[in-house]
Protein backbone atom coordinates (compact mmCIF):
# COMPACT_ATOMS: atom_id res chain seq x y z
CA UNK A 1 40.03 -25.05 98.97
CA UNK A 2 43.03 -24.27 97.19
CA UNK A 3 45.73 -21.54 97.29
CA UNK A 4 46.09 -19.75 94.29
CA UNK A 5 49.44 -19.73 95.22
CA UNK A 6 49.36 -23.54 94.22
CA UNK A 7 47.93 -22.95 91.49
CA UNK A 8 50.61 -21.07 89.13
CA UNK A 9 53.25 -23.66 89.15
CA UNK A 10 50.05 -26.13 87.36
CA UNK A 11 51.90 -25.16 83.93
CA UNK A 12 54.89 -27.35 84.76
CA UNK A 13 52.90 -30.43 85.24
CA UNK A 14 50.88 -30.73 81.78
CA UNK A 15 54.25 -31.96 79.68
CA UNK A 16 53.21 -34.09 76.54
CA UNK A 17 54.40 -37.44 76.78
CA UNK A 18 57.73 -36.56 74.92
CA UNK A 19 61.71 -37.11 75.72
CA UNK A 20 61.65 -36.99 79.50
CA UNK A 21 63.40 -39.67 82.39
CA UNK A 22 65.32 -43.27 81.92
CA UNK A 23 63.45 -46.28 83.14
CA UNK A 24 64.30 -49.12 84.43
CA UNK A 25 63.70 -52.55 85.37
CA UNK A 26 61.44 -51.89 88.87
CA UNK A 27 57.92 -51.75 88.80
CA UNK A 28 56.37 -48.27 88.70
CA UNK A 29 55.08 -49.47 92.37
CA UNK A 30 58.39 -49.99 93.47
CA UNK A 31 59.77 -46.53 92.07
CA UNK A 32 57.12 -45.02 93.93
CA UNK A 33 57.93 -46.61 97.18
CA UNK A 34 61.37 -46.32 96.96
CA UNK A 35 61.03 -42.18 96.07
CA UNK A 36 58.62 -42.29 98.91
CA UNK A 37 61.27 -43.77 101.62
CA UNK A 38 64.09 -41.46 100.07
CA UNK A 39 62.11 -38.50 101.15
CA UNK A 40 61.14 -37.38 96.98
CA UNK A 41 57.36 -37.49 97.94
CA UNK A 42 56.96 -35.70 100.99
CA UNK A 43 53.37 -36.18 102.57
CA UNK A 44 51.97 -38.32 99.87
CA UNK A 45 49.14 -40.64 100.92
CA UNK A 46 48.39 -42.48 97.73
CA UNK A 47 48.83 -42.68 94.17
CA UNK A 48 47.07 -44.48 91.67
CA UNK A 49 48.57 -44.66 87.44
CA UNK A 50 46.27 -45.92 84.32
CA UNK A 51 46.88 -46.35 81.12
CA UNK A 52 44.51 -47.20 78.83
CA UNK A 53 42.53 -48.80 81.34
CA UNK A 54 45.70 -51.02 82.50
CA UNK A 55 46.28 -50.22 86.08
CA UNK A 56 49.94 -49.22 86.07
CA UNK A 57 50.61 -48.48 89.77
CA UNK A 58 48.85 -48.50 92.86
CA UNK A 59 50.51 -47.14 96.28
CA UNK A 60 49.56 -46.18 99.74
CA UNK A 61 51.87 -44.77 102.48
CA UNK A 62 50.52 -43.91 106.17
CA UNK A 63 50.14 -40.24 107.11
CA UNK A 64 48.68 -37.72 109.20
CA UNK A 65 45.55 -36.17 107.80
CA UNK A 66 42.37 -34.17 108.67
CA UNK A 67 39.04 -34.56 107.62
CA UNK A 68 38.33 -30.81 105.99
CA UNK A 69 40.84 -29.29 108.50
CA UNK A 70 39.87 -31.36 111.78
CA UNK A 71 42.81 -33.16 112.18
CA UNK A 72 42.63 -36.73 112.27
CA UNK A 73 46.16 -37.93 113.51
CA UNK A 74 47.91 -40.64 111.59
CA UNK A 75 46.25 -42.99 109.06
CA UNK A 76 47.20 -45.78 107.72
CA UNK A 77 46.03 -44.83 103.91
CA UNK A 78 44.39 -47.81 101.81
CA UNK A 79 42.23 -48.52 99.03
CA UNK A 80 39.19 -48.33 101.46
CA UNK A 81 40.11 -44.97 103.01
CA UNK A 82 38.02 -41.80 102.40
CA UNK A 83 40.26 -38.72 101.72
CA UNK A 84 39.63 -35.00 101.22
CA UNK A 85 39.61 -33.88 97.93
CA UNK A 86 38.92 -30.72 98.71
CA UNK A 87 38.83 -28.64 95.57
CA UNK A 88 39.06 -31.58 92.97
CA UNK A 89 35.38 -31.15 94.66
CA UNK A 90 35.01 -28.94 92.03
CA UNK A 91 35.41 -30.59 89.02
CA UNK A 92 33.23 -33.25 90.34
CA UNK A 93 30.38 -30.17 90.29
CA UNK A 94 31.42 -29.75 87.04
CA UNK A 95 30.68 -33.11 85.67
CA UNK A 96 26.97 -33.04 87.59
CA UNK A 97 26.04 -29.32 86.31
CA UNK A 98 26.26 -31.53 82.88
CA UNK A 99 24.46 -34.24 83.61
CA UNK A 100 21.73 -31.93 85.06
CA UNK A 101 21.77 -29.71 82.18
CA UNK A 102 20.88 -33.14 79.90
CA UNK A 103 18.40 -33.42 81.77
CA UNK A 104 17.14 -29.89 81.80
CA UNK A 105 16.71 -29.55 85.21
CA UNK A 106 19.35 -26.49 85.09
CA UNK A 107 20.03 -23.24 82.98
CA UNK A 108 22.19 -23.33 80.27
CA UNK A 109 25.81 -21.46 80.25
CA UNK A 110 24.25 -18.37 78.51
CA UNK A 111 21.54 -17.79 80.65
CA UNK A 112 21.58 -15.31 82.74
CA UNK A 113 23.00 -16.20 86.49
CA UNK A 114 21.22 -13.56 88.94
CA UNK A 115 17.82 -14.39 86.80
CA UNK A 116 17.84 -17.95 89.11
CA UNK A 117 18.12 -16.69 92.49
CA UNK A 118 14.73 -14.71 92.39
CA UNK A 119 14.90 -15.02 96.33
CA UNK A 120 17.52 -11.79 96.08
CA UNK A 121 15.19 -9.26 93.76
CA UNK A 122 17.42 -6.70 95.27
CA UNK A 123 20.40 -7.94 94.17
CA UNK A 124 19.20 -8.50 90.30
CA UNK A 125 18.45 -4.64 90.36
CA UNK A 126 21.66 -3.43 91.13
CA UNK A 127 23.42 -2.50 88.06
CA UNK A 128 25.74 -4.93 86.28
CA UNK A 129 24.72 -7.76 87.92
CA UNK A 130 22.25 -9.07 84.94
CA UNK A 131 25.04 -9.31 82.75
CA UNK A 132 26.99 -12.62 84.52
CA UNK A 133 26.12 -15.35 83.03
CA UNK A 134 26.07 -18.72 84.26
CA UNK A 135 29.09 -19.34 82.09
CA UNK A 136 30.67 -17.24 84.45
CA UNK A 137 30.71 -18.79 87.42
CA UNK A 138 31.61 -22.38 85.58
CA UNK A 139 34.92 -20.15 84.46
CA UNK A 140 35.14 -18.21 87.19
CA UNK A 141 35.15 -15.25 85.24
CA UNK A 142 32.26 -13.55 87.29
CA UNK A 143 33.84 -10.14 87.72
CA UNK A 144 33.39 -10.02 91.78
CA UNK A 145 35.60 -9.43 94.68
CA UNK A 146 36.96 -13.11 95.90
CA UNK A 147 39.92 -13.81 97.67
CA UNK A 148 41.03 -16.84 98.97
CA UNK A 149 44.58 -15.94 99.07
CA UNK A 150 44.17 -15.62 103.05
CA UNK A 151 44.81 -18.68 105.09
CA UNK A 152 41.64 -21.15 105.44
CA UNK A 153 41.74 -20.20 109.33
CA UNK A 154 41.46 -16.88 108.35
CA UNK A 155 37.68 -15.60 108.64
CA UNK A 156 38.37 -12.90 106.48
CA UNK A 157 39.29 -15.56 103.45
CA UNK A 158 36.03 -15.45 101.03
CA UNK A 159 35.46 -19.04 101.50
CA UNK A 160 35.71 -19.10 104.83
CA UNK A 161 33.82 -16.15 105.54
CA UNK A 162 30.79 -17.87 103.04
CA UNK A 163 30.60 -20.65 105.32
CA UNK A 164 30.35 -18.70 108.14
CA UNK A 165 27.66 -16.42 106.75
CA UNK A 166 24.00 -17.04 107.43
CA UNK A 167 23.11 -17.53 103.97
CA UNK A 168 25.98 -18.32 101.76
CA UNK A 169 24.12 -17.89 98.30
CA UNK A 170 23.23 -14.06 99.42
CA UNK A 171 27.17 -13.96 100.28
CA UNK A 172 28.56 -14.72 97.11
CA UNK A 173 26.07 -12.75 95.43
CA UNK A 174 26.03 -9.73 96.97
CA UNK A 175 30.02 -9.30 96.55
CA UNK A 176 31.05 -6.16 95.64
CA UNK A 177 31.62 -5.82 91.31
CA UNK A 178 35.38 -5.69 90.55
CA UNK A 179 35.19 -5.89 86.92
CA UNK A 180 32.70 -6.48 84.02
CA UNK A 181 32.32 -10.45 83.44
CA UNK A 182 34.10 -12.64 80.96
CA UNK A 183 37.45 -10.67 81.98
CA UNK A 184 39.77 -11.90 84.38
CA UNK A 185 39.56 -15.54 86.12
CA UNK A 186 39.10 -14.71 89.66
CA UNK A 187 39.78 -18.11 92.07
CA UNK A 188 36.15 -18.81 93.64
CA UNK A 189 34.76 -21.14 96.03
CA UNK A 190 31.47 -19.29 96.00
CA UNK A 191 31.10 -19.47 92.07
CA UNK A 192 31.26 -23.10 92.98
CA UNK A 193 28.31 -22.93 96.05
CA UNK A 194 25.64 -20.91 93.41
CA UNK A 195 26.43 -23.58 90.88
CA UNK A 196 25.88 -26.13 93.09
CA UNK A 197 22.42 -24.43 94.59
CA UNK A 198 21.23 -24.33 90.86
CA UNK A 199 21.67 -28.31 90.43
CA UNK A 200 19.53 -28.48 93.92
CA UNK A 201 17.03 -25.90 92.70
CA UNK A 202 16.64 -27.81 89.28
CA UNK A 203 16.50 -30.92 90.42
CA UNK A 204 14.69 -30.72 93.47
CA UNK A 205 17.68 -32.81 95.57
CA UNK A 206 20.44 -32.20 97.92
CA UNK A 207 23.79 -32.17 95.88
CA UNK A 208 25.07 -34.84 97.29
CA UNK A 209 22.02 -37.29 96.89
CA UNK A 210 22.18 -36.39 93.24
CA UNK A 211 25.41 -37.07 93.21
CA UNK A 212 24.94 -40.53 94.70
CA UNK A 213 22.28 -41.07 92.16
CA UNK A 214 23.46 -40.05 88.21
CA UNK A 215 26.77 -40.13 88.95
CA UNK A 216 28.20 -42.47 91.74
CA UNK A 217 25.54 -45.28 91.72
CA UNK A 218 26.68 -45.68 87.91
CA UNK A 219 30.23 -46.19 88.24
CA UNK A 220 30.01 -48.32 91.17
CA UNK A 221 30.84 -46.12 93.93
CA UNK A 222 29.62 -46.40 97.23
CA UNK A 223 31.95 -45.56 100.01
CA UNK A 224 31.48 -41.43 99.65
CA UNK A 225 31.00 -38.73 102.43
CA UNK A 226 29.98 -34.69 101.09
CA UNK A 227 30.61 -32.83 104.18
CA UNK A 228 27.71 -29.98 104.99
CA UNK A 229 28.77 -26.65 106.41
CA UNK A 230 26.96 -25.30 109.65
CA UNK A 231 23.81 -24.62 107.29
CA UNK A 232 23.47 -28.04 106.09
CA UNK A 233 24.17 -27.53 102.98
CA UNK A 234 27.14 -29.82 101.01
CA UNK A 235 30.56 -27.74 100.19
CA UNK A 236 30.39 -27.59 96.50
CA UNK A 237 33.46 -26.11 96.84
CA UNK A 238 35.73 -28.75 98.80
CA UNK A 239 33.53 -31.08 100.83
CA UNK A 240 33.85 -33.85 99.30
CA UNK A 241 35.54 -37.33 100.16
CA UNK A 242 36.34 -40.30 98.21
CA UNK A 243 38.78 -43.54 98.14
CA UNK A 244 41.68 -42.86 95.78
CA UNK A 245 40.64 -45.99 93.08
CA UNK A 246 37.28 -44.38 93.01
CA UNK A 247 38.83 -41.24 91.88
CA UNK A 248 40.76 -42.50 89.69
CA UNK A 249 37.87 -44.60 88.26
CA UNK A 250 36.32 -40.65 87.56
CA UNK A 251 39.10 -40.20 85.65
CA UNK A 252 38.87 -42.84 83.56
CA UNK A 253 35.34 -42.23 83.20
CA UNK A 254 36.14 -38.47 82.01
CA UNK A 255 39.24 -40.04 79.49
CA UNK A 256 36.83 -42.37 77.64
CA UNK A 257 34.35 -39.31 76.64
CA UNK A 258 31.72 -39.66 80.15
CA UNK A 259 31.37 -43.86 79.12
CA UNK A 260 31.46 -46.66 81.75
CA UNK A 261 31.12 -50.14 81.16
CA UNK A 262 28.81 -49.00 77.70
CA UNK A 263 26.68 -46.66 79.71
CA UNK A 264 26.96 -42.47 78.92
CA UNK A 265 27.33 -40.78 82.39
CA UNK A 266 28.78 -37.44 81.81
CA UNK A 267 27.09 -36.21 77.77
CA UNK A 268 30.06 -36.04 75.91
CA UNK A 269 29.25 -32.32 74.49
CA UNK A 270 29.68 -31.20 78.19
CA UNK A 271 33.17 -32.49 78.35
CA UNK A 272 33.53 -30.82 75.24
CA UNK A 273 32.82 -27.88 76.52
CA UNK A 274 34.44 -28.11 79.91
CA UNK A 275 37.34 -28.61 78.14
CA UNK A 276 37.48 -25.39 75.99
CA UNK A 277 39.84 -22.77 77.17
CA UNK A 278 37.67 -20.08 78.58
CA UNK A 279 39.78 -17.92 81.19
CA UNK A 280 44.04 -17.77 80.93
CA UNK A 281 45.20 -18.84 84.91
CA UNK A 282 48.76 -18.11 83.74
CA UNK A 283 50.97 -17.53 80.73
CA UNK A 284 50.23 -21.35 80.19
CA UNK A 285 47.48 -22.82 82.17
CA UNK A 286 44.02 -22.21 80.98
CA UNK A 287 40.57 -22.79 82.76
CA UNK A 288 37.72 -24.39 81.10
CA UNK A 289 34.35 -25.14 82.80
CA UNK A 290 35.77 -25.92 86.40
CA UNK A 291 38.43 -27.56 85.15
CA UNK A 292 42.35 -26.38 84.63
CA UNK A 293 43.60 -27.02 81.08
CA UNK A 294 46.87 -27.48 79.57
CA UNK A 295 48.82 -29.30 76.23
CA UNK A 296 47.09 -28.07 72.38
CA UNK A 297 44.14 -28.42 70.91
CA UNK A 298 44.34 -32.38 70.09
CA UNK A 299 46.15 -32.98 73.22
CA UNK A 300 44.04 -31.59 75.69
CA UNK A 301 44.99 -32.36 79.40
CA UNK A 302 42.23 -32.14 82.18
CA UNK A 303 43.53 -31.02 85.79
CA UNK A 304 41.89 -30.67 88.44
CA UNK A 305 44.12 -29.88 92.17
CA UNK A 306 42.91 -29.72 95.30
CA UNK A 307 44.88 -28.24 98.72
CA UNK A 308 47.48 -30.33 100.86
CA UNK A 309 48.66 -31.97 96.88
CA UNK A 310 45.40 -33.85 95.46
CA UNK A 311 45.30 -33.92 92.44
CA UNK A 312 43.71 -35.71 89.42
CA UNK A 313 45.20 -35.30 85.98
CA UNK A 314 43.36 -36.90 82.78
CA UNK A 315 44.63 -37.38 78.96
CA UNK A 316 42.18 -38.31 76.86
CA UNK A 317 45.03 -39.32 74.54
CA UNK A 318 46.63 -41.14 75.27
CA UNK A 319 44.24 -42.55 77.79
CA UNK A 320 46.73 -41.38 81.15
CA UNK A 321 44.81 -41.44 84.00
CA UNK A 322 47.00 -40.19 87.50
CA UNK A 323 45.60 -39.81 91.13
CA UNK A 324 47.28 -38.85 94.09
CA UNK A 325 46.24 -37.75 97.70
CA UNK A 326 48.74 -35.71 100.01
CA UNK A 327 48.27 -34.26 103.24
CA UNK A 328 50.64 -31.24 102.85
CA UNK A 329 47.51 -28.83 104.06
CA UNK A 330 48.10 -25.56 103.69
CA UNK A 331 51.52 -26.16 102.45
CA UNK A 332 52.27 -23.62 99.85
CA UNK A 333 54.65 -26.29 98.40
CA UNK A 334 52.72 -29.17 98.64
CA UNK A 335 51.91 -29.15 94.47
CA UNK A 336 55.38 -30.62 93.96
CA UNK A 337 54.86 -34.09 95.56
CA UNK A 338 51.47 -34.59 92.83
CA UNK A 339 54.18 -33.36 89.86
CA UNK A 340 56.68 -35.35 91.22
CA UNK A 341 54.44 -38.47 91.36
CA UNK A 342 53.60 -37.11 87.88
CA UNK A 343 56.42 -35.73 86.15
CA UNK A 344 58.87 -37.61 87.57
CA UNK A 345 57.13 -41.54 88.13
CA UNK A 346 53.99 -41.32 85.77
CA UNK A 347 54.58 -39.93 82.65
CA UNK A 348 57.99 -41.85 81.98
CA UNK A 349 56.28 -45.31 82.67
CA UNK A 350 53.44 -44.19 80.67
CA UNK A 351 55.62 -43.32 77.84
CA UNK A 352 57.71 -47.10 77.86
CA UNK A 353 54.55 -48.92 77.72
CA UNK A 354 53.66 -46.68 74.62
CA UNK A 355 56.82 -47.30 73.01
CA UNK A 356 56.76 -51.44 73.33
């Protein structure tokens, strides 16, 4: 879940590590605090900064929060707390539709989409629809009516309304054409839920439980919930919940090309090509394959946001590695307190220890 409102002000928070803030003498823990008491971070629940594998920062304030819009009252935030990521969900689809495609338990970007949901033969005949692609949906680039604009208590926002429906793969495919595929980059949840379905299909496992198995197990992390809408099935789209260090721990996975401790997890190819600018967002934010982009070529910077102000951001080089939870739901505004904790605390400790 994620407002696309949130999501044009993304361009201000990919700066290259260049001339930006003074620093000084405190610890990047004790900036944080301190901007937290003085009211600069409004709503933040945690923060986490890596560099080069050197944990840089590490916070946690107490907050009210929900639990994928149930509120849950005030929490005392901690390395041990599950959070909603909500759509940084998606990127974490992302890095499993690779890892299944290694495997060849899923089709590949250029297959056709509608050509793996044979349960909807009426659907594949309907003109236009056998020309999206898989690659499609990974860019969001499928060509259909979405809109998730609406408020999430809104039934008549797309993603809501998909949960709701009695079959939410028949939903997002049977969504009216707006525009031949590969043009614009049209926000989707439901992109999200068929890509999803295809790792279950292929694999023969819930998403979640594969999840738990390539890609969890082997970095270690255990302490995970994937919440299920009414059907049962996991929100590929914004269910899931992790600690912040394990998040962050993703990141680092991502900014050392899919390795942990020796081991591939993600093939680095699929980063590759997650990384790729397929779809423009706005005059500088690109989308990849369920990921935002940002910086050049050689610089590439990895986003992916999530509603209330999560927010993981990833440079490969050099090796910067930022995590933050927020509980700002349904804030319009809440993307400023993750580029604050960014912009304004991150990336100026980040570039001192590169200068020393």
């Amino acid at each position: 879940m994620l407002k696309r409102s949130a999501i044009l002000p993304l361009a201000a928070a990919v700066l290259w590590i260049g001339a930006l803030l003074p620093v000084h003498a405190q610890s990047l823990d004790q900036k944080l605090r301190s901007g937290f008491e003085a009211g600069a971070l409004p709503g933040l629940h945690g923060a986490i900064v890596d560099l080069k594998g050197e944990r840089l920062a590490e916070v946690y304030f107490p907050g009210e929060d929900e639990r994928w819009g149930r509120p849950l009252g005030l929490q005392t935030h901690g390395p041990d707390t599950l959070h909603d990521l909500r759509s940084v969900t998606k990127s974490v689809v992302g890095l499993l539709y690779g890892i299944a495609l290694s495997e060849g338990k899923v089709p590949g970007p250029e297959e056709p989409l509608y050509a793996h949901f044979p349960q909807y033969p009426d659907l594949l005949e309907q003109q236009g629809r056998d020309r999206i692609l898989v690659r499609h949906a990974l860019s969001m680039q499928m060509g259909l009516e979405w809109d998730e604009d609406l408020p999430y208590d809104d039934p008549h926002n797309s993603e809501v309304a998909m949960e709701m429906a009695p079959d939410r793969y028949r939903y997002v495919l049977e969504q009216p054409i707006r525009e031949p595929p590969g043009g614009s980059w049209i926000y989707s949840g439901g992109a999200v839920a068929l890509l999803g379905k295809l790792i279950e299909t292929g694999t023969a496992m819930k998403l979640d439980a594969f999840a738990k198995e390539k890609l969890f197990a082997p970095l270690g992390i255990e302490n995970v919930e994937w919440i299920a809408g009414s059907d049962g099935e996991p929100s590929a789209a914004s269910g899931l919940r992790l600690t912040l260090p394990d998040l962050a721990k993703i990141g680092q996975m991502v900014a050392d090309g899919g390795r942990y401790k020796g081991k591939q997890i993600v093939p680095s190819d699929w980063l590759a090509l997650s990384f790729q600018p397929r779809a423009q967002v706005n005059e500088t934010t690109r989308y990849g394959y369920l990921w935002y982009l940002a910086g050049g070529k050689d610089r590439i910077i990895a986003i992916a946001v999530g509603n209330g102000g999560q927010r993981l951001t990833v440079q490969p080089d050099p090796g910067l590695v930022v995590a933050s939870f927020a509980g700002r739901y349904n804030d319009p505004e809440a993307w400023r307190t993750s580029l604050k904790v960014l912009l304004d605390f991150a990336v100026p400790e980040a570039k001192r220890r590169l200068a020393e």
